[in-house]
PDB file of N, CA and C in Angstrom:
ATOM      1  N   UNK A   1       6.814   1.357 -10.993  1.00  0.00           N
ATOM      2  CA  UNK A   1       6.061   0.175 -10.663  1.00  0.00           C
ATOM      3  C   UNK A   1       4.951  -0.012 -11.696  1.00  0.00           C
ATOM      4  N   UNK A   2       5.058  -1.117 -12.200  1.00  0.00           N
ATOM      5  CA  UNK A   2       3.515  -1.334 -13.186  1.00  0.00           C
ATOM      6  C   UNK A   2       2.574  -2.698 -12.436  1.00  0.00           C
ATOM      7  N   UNK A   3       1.067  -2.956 -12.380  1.00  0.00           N
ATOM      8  CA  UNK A   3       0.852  -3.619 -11.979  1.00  0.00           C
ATOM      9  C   UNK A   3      -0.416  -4.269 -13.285  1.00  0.00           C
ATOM     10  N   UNK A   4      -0.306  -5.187 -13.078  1.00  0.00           N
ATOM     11  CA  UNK A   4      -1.532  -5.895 -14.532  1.00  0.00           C
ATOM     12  C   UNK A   4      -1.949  -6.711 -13.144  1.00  0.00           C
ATOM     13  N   UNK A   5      -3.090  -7.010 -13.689  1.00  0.00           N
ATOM     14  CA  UNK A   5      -4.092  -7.707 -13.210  1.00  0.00           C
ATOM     15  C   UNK A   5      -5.447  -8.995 -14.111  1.00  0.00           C
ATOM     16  N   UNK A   6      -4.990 -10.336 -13.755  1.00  0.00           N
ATOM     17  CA  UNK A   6      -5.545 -11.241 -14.601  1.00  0.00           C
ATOM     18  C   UNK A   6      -6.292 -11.878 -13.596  1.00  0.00           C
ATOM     19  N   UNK A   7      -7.148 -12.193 -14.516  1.00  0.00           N
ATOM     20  CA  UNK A   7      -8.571 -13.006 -13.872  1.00  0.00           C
ATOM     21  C   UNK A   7      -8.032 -13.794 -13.838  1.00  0.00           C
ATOM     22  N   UNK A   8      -7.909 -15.057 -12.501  1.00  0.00           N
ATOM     23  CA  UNK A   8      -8.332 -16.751 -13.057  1.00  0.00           C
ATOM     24  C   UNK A   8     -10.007 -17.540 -12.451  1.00  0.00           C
ATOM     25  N   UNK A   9      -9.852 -18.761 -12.435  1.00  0.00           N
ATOM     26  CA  UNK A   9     -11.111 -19.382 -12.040  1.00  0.00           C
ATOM     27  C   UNK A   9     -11.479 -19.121 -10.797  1.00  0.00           C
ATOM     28  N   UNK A  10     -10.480 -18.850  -9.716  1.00  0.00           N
ATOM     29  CA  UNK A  10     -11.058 -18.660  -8.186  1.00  0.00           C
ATOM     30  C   UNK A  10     -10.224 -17.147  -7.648  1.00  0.00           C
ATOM     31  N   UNK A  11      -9.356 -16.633  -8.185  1.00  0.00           N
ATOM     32  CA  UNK A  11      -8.831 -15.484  -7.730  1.00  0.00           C
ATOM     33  C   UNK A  11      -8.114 -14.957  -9.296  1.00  0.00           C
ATOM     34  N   UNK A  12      -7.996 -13.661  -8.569  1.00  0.00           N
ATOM     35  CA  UNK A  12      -7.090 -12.403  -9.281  1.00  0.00           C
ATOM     36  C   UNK A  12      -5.838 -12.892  -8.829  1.00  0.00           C
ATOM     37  N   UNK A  13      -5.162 -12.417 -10.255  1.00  0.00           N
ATOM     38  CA  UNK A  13      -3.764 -12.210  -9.858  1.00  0.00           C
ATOM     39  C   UNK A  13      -2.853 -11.338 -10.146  1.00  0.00           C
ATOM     40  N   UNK A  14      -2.791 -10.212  -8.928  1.00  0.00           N
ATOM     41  CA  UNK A  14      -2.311  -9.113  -9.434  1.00  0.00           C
ATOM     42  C   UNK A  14      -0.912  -9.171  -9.622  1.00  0.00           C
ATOM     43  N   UNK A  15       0.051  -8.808 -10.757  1.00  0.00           N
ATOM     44  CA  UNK A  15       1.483  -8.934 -11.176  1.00  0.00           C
ATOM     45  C   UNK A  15       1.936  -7.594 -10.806  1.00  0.00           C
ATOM     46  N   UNK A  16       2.566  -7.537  -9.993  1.00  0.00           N
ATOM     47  CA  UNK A  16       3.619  -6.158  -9.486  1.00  0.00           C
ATOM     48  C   UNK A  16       4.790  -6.082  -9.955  1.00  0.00           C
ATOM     49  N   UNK A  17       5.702  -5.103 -11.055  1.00  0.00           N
ATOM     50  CA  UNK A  17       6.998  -4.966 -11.289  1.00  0.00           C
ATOM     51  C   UNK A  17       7.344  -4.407 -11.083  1.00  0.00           C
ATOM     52  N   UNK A  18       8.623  -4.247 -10.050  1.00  0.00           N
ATOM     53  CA  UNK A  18       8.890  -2.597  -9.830  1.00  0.00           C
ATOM     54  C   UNK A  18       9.163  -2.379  -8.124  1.00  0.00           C
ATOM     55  N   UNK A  19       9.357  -1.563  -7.943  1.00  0.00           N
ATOM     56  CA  UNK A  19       9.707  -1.247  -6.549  1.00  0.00           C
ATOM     57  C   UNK A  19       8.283  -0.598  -5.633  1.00  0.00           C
ATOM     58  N   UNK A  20       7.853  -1.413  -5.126  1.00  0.00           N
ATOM     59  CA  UNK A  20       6.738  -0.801  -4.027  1.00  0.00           C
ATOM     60  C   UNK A  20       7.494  -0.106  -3.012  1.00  0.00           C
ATOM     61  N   UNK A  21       7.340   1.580  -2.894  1.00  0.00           N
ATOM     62  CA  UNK A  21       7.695   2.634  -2.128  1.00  0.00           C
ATOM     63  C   UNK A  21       6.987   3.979  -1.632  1.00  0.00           C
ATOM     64  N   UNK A  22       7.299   4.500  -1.327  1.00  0.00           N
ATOM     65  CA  UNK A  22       6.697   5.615  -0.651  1.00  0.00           C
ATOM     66  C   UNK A  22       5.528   6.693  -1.936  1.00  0.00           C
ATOM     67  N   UNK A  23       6.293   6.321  -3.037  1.00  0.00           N
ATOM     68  CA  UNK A  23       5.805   6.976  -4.217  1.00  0.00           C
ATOM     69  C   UNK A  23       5.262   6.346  -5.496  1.00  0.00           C
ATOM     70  N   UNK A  24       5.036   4.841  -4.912  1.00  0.00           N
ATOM     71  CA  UNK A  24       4.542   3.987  -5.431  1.00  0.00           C
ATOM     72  C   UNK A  24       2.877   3.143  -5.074  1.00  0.00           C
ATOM     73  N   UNK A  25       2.953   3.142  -3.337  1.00  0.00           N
ATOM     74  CA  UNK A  25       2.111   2.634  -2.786  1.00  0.00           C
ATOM     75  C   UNK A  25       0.918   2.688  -2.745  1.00  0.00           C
ATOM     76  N   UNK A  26       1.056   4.308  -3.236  1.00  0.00           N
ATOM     77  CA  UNK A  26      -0.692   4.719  -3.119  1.00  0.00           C
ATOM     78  C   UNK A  26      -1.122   3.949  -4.112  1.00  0.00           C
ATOM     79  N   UNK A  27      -0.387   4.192  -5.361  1.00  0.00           N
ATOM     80  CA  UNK A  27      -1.077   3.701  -7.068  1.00  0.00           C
ATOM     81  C   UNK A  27      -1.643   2.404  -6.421  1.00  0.00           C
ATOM     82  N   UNK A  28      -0.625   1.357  -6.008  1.00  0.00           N
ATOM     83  CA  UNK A  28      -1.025  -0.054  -5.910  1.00  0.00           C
ATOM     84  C   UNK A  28      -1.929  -0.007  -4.901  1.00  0.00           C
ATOM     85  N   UNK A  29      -2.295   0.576  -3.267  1.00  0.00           N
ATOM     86  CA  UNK A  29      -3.638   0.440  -2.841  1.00  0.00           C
ATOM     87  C   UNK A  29      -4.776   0.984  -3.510  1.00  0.00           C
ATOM     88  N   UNK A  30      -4.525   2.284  -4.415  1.00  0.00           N
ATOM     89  CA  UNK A  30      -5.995   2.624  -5.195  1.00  0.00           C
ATOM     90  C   UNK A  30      -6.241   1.577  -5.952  1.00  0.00           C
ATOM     91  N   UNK A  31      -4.926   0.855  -6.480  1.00  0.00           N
ATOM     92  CA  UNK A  31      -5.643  -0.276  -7.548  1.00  0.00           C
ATOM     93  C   UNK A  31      -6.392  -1.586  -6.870  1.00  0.00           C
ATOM     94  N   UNK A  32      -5.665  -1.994  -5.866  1.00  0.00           N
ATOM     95  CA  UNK A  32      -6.270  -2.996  -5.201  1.00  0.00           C
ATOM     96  C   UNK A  32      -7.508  -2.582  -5.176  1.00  0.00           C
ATOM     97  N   UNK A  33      -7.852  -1.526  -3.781  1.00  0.00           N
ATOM     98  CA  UNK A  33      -8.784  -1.325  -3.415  1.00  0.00           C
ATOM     99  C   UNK A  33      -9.879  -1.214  -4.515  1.00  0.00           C
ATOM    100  N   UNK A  34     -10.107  -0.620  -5.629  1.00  0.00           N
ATOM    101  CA  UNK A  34     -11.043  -0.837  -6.396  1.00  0.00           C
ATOM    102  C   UNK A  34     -11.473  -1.790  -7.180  1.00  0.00           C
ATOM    103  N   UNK A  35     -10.286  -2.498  -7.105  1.00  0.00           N
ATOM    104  CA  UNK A  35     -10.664  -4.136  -7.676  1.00  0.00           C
ATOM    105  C   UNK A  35     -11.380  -4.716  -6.589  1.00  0.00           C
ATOM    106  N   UNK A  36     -10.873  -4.846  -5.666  1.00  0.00           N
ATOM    107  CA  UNK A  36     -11.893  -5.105  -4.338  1.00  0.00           C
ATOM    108  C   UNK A  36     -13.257  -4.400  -4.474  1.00  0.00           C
ATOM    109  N   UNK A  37     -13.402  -3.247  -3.982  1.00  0.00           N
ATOM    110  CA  UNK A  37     -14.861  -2.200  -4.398  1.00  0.00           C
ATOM    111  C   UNK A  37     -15.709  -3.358  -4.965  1.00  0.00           C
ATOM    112  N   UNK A  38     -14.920  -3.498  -6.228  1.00  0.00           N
ATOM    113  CA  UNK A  38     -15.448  -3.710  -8.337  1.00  0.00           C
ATOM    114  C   UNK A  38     -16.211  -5.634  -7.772  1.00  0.00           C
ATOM    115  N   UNK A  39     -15.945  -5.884  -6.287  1.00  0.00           N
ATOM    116  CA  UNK A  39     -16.648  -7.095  -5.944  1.00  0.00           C
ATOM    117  C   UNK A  39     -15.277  -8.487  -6.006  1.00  0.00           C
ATOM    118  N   UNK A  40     -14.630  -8.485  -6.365  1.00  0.00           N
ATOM    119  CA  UNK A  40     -12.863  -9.234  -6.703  1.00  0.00           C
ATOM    120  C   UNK A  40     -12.465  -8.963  -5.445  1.00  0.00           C
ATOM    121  N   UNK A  41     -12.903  -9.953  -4.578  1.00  0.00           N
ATOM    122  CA  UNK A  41     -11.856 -10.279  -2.975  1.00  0.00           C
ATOM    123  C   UNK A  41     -10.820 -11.046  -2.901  1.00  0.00           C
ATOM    124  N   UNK A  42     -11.174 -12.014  -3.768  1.00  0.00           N
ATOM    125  CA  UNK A  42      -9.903 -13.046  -3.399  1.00  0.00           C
ATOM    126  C   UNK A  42      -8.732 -12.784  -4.693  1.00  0.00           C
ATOM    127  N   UNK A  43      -7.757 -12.508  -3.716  1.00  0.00           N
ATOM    128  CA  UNK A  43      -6.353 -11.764  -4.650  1.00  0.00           C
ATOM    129  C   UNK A  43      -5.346 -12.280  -4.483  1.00  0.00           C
ATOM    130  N   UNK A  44      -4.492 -12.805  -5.242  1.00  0.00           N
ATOM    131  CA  UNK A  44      -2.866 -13.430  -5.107  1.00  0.00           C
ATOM    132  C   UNK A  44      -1.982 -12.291  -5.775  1.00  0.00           C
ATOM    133  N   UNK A  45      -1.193 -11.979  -5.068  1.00  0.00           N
ATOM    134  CA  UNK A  45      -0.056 -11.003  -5.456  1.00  0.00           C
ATOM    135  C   UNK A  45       0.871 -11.494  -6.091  1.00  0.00           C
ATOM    136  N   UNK A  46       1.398 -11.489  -7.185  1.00  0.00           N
ATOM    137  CA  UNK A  46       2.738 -12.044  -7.782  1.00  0.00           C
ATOM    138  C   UNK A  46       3.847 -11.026  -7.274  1.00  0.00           C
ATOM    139  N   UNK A  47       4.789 -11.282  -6.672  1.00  0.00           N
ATOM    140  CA  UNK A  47       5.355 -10.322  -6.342  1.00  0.00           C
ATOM    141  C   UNK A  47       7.084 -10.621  -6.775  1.00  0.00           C
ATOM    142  N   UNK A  48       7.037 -12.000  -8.003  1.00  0.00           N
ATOM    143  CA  UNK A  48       8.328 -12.598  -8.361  1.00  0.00           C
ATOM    144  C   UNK A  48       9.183 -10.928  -8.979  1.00  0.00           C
ATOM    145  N   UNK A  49       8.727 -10.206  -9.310  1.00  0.00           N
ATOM    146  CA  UNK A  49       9.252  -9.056  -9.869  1.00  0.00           C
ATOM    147  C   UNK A  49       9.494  -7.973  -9.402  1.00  0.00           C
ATOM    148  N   UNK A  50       9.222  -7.870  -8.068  1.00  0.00           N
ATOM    149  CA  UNK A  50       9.247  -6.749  -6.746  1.00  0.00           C
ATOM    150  C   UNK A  50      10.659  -7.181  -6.097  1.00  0.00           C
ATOM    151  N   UNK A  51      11.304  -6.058  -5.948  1.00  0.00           N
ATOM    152  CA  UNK A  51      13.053  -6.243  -5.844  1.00  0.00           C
ATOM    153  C   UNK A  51      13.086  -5.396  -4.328  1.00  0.00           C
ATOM    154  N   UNK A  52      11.978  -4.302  -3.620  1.00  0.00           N
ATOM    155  CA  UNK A  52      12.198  -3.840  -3.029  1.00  0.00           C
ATOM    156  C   UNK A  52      10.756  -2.806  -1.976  1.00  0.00           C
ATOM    157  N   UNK A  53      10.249  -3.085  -1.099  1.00  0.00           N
ATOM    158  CA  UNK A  53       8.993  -2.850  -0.592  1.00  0.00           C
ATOM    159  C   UNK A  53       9.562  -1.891   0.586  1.00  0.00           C
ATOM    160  N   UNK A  54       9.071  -1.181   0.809  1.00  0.00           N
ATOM    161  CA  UNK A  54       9.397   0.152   1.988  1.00  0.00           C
ATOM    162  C   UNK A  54       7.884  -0.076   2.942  1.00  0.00           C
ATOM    163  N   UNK A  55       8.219   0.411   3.431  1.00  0.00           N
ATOM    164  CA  UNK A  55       6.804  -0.467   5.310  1.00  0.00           C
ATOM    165  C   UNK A  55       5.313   1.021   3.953  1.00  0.00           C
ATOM    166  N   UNK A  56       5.631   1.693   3.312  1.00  0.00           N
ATOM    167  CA  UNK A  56       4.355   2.329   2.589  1.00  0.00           C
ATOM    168  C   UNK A  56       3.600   1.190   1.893  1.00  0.00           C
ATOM    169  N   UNK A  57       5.046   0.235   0.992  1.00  0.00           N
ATOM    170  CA  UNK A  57       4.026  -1.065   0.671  1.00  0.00           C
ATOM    171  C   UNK A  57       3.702  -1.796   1.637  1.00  0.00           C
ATOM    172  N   UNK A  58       4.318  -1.960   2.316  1.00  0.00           N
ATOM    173  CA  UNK A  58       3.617  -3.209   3.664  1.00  0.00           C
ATOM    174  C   UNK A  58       1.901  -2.430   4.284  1.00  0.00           C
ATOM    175  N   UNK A  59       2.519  -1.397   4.451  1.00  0.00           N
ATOM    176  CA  UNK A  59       0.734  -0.824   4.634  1.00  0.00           C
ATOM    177  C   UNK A  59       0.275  -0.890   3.899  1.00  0.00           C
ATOM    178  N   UNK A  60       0.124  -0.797   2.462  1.00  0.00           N
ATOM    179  CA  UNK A  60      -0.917  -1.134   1.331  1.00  0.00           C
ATOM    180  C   UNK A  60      -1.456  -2.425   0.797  1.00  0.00           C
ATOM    181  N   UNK A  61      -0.099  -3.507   1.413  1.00  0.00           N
ATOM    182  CA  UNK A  61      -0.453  -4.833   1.347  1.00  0.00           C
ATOM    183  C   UNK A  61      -1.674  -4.841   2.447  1.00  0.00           C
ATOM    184  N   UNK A  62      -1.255  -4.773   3.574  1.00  0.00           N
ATOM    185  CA  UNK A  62      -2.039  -4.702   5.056  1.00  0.00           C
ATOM    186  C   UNK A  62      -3.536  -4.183   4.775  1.00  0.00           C
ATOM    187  N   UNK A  63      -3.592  -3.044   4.311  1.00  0.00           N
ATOM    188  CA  UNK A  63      -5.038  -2.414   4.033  1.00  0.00           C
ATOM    189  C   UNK A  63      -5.004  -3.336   2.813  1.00  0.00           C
ATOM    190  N   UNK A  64      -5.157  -4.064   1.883  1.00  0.00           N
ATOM    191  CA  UNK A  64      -5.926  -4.531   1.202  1.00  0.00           C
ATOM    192  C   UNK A  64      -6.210  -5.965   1.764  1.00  0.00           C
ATOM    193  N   UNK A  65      -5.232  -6.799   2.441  1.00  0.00           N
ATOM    194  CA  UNK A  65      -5.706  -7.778   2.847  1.00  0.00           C
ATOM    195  C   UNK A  65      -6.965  -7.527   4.074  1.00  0.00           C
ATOM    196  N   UNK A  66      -7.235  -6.345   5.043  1.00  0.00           N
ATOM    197  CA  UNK A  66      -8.088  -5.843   5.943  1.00  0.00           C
ATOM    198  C   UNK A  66      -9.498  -6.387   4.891  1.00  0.00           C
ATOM    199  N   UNK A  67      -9.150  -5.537   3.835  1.00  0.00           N
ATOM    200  CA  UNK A  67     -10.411  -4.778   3.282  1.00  0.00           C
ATOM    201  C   UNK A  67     -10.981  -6.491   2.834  1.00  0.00           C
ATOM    202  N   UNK A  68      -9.758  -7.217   1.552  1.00  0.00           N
ATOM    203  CA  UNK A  68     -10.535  -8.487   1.077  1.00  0.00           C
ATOM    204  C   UNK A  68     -11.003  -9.099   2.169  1.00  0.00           C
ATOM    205  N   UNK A  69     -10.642  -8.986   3.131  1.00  0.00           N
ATOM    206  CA  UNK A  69     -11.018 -10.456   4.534  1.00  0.00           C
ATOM    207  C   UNK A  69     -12.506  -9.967   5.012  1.00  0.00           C
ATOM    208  N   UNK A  70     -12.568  -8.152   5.392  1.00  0.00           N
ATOM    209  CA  UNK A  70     -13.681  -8.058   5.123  1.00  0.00           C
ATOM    210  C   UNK A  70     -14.950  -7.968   4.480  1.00  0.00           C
ATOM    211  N   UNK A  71     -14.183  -8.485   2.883  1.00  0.00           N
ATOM    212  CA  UNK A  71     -15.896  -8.938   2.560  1.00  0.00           C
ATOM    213  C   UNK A  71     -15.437 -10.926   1.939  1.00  0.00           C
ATOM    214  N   UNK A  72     -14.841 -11.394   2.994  1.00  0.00           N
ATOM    215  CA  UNK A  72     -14.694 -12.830   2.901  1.00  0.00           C
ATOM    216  C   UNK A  72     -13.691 -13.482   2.021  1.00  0.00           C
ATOM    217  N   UNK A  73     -12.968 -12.084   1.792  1.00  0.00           N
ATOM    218  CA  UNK A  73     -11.900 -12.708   0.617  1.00  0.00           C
ATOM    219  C   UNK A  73     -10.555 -13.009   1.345  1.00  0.00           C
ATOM    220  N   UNK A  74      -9.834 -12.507   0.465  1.00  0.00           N
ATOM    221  CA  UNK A  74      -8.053 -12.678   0.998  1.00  0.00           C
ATOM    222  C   UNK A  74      -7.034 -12.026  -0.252  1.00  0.00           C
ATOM    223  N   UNK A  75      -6.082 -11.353   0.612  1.00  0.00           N
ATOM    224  CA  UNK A  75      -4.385 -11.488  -0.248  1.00  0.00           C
ATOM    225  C   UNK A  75      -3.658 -12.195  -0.037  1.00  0.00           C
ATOM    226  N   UNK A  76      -3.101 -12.929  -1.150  1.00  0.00           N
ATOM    227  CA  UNK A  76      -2.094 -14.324  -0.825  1.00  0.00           C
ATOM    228  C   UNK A  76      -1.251 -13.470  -1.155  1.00  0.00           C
ATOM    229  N   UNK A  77       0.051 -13.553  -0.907  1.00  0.00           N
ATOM    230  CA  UNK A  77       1.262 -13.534  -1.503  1.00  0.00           C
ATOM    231  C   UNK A  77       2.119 -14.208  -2.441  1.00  0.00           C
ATOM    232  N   UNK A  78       2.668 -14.595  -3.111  1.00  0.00           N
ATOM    233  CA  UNK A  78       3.337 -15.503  -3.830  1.00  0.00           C
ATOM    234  C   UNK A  78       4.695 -15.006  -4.544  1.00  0.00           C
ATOM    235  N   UNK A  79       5.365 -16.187  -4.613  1.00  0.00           N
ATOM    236  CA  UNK A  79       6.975 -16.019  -5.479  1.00  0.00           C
ATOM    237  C   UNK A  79       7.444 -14.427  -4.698  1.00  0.00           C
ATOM    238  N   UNK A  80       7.726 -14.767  -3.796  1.00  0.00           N
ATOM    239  CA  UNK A  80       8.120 -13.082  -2.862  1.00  0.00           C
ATOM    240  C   UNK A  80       9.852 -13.819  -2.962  1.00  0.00           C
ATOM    241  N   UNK A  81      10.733 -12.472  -3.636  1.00  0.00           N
ATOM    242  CA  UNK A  81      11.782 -12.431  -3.692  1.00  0.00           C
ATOM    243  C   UNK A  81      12.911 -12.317  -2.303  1.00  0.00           C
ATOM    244  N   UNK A  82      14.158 -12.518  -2.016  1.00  0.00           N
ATOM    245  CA  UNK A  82      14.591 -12.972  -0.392  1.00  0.00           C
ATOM    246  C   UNK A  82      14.363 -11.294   0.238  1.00  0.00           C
ATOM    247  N   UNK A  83      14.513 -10.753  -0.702  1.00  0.00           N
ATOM    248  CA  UNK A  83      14.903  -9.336   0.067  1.00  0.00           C
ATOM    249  C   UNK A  83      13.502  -8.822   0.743  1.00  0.00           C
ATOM    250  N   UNK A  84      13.051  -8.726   0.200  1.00  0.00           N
ATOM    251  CA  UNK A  84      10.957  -8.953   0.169  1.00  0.00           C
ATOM    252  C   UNK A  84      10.931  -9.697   1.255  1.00  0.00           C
ATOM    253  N   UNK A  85      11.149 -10.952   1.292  1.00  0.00           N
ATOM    254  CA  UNK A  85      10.618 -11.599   2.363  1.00  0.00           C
ATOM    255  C   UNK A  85      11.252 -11.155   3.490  1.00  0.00           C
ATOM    256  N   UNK A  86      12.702 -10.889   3.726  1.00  0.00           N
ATOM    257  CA  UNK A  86      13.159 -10.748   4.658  1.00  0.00           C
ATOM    258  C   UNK A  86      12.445  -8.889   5.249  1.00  0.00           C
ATOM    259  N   UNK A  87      11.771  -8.898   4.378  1.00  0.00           N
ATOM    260  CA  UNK A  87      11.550  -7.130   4.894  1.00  0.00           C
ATOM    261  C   UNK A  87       9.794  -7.689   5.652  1.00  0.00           C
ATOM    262  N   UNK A  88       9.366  -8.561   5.085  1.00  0.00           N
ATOM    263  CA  UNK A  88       8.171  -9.350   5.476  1.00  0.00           C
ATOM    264  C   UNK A  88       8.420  -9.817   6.990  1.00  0.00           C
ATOM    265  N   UNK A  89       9.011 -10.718   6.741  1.00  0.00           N
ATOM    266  CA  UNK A  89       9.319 -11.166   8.421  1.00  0.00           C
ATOM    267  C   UNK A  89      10.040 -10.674   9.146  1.00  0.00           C
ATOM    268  N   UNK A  90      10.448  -9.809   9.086  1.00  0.00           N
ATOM    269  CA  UNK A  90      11.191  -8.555   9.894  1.00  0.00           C
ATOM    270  C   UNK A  90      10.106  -7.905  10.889  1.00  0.00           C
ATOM    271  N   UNK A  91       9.273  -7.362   9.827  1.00  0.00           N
ATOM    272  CA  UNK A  91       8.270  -6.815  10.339  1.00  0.00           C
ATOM    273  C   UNK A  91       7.237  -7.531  11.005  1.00  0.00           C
ATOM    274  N   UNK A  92       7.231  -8.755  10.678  1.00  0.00           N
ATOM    275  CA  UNK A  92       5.741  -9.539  11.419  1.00  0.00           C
ATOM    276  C   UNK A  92       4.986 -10.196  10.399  1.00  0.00           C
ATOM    277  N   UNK A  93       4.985  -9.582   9.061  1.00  0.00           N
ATOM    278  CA  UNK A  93       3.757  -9.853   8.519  1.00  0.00           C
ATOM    279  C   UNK A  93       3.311 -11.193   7.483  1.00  0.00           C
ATOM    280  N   UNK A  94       4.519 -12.079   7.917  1.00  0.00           N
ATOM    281  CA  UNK A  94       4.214 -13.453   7.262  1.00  0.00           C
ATOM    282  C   UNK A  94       3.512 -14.225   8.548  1.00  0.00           C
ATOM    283  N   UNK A  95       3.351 -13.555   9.291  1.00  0.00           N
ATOM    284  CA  UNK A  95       2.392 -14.166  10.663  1.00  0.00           C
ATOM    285  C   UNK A  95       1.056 -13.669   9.848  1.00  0.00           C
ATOM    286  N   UNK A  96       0.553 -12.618   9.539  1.00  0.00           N
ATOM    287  CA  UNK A  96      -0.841 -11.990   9.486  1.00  0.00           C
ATOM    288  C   UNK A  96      -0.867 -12.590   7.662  1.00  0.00           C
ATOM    289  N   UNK A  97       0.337 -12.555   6.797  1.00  0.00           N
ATOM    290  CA  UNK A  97      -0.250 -12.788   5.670  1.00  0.00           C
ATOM    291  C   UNK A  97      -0.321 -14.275   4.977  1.00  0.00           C
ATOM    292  N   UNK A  98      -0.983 -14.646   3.893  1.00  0.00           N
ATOM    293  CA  UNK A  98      -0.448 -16.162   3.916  1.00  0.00           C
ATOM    294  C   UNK A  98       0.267 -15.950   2.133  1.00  0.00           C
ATOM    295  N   UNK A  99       1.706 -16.824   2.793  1.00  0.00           N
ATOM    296  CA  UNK A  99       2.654 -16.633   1.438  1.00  0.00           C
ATOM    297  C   UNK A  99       2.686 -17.915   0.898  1.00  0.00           C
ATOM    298  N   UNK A 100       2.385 -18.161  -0.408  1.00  0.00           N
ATOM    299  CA  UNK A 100       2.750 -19.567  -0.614  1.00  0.00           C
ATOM    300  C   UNK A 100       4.568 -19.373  -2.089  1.00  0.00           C
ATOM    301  N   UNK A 101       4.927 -20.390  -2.338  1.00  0.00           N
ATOM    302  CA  UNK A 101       6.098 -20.178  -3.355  1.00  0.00           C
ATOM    303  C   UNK A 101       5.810 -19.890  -4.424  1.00  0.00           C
ATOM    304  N   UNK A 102       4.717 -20.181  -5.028  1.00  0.00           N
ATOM    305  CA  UNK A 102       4.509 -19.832  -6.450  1.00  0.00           C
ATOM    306  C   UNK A 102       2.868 -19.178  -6.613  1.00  0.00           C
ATOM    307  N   UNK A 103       2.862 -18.866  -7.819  1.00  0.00           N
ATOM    308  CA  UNK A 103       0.914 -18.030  -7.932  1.00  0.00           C
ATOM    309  C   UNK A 103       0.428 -19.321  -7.954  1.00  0.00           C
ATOM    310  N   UNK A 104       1.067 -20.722  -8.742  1.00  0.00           N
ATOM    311  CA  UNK A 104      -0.197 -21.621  -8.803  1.00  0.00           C
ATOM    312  C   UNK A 104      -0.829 -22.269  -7.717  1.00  0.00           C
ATOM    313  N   UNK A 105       0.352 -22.256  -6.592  1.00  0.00           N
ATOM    314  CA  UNK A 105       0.392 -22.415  -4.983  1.00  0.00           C
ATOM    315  C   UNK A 105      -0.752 -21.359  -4.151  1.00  0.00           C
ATOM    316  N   UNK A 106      -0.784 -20.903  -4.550  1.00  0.00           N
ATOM    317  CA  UNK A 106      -1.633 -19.649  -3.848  1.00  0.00           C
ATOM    318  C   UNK A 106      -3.209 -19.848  -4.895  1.00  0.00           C
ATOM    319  N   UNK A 107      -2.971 -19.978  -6.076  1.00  0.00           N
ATOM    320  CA  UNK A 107      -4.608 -20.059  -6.524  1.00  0.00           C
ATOM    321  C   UNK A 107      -4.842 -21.253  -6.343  1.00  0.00           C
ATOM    322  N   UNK A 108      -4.265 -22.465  -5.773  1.00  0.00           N
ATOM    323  CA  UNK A 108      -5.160 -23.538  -5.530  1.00  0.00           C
ATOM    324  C   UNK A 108      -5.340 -23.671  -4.605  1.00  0.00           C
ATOM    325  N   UNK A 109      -5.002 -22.618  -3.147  1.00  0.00           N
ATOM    326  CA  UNK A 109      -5.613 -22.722  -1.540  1.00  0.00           C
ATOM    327  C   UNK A 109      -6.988 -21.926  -1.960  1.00  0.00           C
ATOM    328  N   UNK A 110      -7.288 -21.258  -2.840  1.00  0.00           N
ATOM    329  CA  UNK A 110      -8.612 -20.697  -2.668  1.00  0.00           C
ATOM    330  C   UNK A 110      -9.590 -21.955  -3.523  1.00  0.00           C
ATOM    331  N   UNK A 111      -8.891 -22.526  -4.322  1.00  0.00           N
ATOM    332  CA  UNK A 111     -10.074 -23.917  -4.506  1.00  0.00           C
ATOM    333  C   UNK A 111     -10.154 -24.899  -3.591  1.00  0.00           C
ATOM    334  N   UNK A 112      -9.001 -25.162  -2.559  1.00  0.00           N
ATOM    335  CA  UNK A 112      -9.675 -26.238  -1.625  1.00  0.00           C
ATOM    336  C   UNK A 112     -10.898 -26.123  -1.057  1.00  0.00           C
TER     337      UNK A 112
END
């Protein structure tokens, strides 16, 4: 899994490639989470390149969206691939998360 992370005008956008799993998950919540820490709440996930998420990423999604909301931010989701999604709403969590289709979709709900 590699993850980059780009500034824009109203949110981050973190780019995930790779398989979020059991031996993956931690890396991506330590990274979140300290971008969060580092004051960066509002976060859009690109996740067009994520082929495969195990419930370790769904908890690391989960704890970082906890953490941004508590200091007023958010994790969007975006460009989530079918298999992804279907592992998303399986579980519940397109109720708790907000997914839009693309990153530019997701960085312009944080400018309304």
């Amino acid at each position: 899994m590699e993850i980059e992370i780009h500034r824009q005008e109203h949110a981050a956008v973190v780019v995930i490639t790779g398989s979020v799993d059991g031996l993956t998950a931690q890396t991506l919540l330590g990274t979140l989470q300290g971008y969060v820490e580092a004051g960066h709440t509002q976060l859009v996930a690109d996740l067009a390149e994520v082929d495969y998420t195990s419930s370790a990423g769904l908890r690391a999604l989960l704890a970082t969206v906890k953490q941004t909301r508590q200091h007023g931010g958010d994790l969007r989701l975006a460009s989530i691939k079918a298999p992804v999604r279907k592992v998303l709403e399986l579980s519940g969590f397109t109720s708790i998360l907000k997914v839009y289709d693309d990153v530019p979709s997701a960085l312009s709900s944080y400018a309304a």
